[in-house]
PDB file of N, CA and C in Angstrom:
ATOM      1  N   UNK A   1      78.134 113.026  88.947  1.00  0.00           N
ATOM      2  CA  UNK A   1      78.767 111.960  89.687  1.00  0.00           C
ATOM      3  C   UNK A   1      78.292 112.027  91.140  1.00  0.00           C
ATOM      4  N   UNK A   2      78.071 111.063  91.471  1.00  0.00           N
ATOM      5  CA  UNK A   2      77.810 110.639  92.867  1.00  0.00           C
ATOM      6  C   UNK A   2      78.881 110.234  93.762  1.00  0.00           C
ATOM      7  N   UNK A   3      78.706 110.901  95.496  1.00  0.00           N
ATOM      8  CA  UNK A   3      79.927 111.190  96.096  1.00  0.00           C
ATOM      9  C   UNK A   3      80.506 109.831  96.449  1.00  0.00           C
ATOM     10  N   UNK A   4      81.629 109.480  96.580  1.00  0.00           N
ATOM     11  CA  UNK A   4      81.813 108.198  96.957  1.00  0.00           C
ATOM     12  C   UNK A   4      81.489 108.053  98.125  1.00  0.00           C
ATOM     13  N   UNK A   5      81.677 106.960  98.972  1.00  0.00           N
ATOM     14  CA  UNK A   5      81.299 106.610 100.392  1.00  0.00           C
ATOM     15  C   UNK A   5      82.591 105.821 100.956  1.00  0.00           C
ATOM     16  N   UNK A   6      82.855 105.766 101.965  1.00  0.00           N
ATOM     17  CA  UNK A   6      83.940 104.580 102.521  1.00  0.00           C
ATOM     18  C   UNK A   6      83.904 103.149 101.617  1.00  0.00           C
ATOM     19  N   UNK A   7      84.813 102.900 101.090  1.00  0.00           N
ATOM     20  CA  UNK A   7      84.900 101.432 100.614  1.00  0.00           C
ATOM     21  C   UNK A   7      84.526 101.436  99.198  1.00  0.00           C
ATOM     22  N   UNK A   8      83.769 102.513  98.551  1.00  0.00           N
ATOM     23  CA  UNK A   8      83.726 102.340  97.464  1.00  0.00           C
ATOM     24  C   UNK A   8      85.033 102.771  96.384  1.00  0.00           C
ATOM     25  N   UNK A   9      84.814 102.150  95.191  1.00  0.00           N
ATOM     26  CA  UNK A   9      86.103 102.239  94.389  1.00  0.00           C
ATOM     27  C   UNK A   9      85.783 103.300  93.733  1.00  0.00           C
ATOM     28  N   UNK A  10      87.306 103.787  93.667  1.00  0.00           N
ATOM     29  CA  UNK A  10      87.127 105.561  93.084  1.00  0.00           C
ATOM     30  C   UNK A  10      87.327 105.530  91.645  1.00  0.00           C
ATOM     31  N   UNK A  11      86.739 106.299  90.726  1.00  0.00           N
ATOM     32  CA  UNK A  11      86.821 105.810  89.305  1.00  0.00           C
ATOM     33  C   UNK A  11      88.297 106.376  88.897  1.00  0.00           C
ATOM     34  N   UNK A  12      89.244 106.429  87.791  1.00  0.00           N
ATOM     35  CA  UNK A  12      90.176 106.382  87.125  1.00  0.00           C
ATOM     36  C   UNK A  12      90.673 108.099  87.449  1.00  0.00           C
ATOM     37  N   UNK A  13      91.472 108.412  87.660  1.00  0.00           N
ATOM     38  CA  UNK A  13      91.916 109.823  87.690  1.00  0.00           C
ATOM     39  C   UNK A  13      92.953 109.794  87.481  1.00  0.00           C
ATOM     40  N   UNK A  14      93.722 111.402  87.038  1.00  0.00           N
ATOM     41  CA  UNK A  14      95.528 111.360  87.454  1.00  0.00           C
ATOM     42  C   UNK A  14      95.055 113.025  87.786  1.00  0.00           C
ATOM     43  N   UNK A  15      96.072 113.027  88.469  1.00  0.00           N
ATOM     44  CA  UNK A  15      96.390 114.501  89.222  1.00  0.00           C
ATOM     45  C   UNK A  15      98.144 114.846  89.222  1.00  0.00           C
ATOM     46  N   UNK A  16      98.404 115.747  88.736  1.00  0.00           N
ATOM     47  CA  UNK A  16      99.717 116.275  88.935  1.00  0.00           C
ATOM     48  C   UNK A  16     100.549 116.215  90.924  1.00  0.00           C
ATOM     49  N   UNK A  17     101.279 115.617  90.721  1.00  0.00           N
ATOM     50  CA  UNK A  17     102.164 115.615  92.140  1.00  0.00           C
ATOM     51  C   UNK A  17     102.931 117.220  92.600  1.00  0.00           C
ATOM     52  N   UNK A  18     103.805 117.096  93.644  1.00  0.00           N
ATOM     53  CA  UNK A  18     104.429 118.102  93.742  1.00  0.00           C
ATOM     54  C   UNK A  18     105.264 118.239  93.332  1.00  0.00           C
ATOM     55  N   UNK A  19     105.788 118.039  92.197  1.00  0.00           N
ATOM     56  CA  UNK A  19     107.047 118.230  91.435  1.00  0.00           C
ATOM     57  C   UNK A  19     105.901 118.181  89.966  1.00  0.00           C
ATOM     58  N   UNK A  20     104.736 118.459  89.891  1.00  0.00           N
ATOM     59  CA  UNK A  20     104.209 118.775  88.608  1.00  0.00           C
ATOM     60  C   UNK A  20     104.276 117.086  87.854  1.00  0.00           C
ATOM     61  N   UNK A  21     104.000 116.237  88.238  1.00  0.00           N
ATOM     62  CA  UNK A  21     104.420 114.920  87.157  1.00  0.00           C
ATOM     63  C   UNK A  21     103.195 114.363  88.048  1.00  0.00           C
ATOM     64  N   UNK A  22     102.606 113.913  86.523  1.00  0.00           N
ATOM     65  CA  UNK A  22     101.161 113.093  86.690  1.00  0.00           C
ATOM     66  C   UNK A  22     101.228 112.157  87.438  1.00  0.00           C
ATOM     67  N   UNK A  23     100.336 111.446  88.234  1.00  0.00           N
ATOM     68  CA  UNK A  23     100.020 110.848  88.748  1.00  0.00           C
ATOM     69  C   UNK A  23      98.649 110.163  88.739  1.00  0.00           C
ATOM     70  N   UNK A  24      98.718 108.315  88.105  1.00  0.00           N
ATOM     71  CA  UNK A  24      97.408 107.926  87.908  1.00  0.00           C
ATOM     72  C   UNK A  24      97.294 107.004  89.394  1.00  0.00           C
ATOM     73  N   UNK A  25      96.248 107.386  89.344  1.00  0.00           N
ATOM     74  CA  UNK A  25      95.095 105.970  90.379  1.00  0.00           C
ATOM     75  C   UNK A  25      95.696 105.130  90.209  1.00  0.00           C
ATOM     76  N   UNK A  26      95.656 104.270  88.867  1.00  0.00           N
ATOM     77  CA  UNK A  26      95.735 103.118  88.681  1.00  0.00           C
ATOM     78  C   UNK A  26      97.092 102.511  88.835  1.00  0.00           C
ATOM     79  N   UNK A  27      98.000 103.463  88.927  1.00  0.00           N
ATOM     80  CA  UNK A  27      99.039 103.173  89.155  1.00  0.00           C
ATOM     81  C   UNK A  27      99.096 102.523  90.625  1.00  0.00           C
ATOM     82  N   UNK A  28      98.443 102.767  91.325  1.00  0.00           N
ATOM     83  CA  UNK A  28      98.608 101.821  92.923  1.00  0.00           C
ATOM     84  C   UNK A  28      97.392 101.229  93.092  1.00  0.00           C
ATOM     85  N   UNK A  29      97.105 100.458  92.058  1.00  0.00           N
ATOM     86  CA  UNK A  29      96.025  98.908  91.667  1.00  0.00           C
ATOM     87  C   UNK A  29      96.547  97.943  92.641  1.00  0.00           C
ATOM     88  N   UNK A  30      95.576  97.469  93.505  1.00  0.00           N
ATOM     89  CA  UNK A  30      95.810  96.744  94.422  1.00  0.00           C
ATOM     90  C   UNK A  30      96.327  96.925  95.569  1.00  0.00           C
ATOM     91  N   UNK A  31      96.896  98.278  96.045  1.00  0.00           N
ATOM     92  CA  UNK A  31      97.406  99.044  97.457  1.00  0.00           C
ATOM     93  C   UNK A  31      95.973  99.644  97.812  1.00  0.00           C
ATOM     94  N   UNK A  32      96.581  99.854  99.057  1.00  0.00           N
ATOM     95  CA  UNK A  32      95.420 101.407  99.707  1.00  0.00           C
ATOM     96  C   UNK A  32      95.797 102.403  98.920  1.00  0.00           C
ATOM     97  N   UNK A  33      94.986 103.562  99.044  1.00  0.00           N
ATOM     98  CA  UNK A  33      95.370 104.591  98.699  1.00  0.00           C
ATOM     99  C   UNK A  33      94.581 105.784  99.368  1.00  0.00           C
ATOM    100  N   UNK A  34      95.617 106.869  99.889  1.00  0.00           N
ATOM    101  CA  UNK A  34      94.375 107.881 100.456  1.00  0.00           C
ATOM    102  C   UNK A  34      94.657 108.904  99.441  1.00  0.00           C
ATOM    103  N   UNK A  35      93.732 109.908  99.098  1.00  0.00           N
ATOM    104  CA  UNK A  35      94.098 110.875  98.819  1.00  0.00           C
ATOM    105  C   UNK A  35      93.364 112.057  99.848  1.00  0.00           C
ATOM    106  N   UNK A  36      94.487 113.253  99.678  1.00  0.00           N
ATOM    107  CA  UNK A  36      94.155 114.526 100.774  1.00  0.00           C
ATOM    108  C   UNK A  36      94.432 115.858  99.874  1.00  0.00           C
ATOM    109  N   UNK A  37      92.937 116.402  99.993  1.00  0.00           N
ATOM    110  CA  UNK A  37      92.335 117.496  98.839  1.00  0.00           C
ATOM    111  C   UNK A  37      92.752 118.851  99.990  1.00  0.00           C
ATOM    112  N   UNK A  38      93.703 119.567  99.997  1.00  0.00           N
ATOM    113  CA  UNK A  38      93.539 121.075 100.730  1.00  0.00           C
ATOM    114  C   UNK A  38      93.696 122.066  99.787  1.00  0.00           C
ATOM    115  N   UNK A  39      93.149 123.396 100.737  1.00  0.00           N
ATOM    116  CA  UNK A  39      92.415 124.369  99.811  1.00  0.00           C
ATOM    117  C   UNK A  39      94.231 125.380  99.322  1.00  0.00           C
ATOM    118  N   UNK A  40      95.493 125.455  99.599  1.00  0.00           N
ATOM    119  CA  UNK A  40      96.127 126.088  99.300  1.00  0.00           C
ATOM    120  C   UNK A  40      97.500 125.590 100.021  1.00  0.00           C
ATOM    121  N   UNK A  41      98.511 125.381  99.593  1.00  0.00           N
ATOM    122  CA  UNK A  41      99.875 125.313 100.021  1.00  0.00           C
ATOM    123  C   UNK A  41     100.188 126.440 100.851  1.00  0.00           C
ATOM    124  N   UNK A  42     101.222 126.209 102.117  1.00  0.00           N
ATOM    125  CA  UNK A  42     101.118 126.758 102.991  1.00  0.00           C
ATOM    126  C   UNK A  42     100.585 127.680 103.821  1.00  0.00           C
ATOM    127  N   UNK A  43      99.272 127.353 103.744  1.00  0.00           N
ATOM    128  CA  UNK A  43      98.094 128.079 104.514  1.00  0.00           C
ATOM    129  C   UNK A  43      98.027 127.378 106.076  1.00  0.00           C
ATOM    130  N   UNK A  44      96.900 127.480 106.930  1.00  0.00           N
ATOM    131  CA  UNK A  44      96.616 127.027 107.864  1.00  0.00           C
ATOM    132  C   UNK A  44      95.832 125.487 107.768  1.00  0.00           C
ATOM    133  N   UNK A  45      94.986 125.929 106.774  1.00  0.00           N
ATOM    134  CA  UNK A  45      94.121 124.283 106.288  1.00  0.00           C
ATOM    135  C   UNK A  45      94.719 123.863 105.788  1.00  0.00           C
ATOM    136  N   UNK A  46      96.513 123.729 105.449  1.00  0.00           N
ATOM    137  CA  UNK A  46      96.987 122.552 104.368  1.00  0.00           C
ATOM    138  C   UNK A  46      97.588 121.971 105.535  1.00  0.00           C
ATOM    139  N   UNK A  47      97.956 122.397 106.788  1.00  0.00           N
ATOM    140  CA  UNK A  47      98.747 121.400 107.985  1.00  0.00           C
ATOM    141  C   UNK A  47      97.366 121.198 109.094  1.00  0.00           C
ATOM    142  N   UNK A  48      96.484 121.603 109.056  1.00  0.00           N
ATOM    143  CA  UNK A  48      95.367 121.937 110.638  1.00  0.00           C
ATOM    144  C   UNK A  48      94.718 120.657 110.407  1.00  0.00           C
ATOM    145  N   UNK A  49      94.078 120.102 108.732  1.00  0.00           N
ATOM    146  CA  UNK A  49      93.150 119.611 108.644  1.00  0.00           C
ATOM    147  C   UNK A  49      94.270 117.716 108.308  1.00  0.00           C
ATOM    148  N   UNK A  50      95.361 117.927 108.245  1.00  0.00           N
ATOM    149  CA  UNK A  50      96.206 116.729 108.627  1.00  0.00           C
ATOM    150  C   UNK A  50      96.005 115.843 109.401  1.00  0.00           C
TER     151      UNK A  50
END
């Protein structure tokens, strides 16, 4: 896979939330959406890189 770029559409995913309950993409079809990848819960890079 090739990295996305600004503006391009991100293909189909789900990822578990913080309470462990899936979460699809597609579920916010037609909103923005950001997502924010950090390397460990309460570390320094999960609040620095905010």
């Amino acid at each position: 896979m090739n990295p996305l770029k600004a503006g391009d559409i991100a293909p189909k995913f789900s990822l578990p939330d913080q309470d462990g309950e899936e979460v699809n993409l597609t579920d916010f079809q037609g909103q923005r959406v950001l997502v924010y990848f950090y390397p460990k819960a309460m570390t320094p890079g999960c609040t620095v890189q905010a």
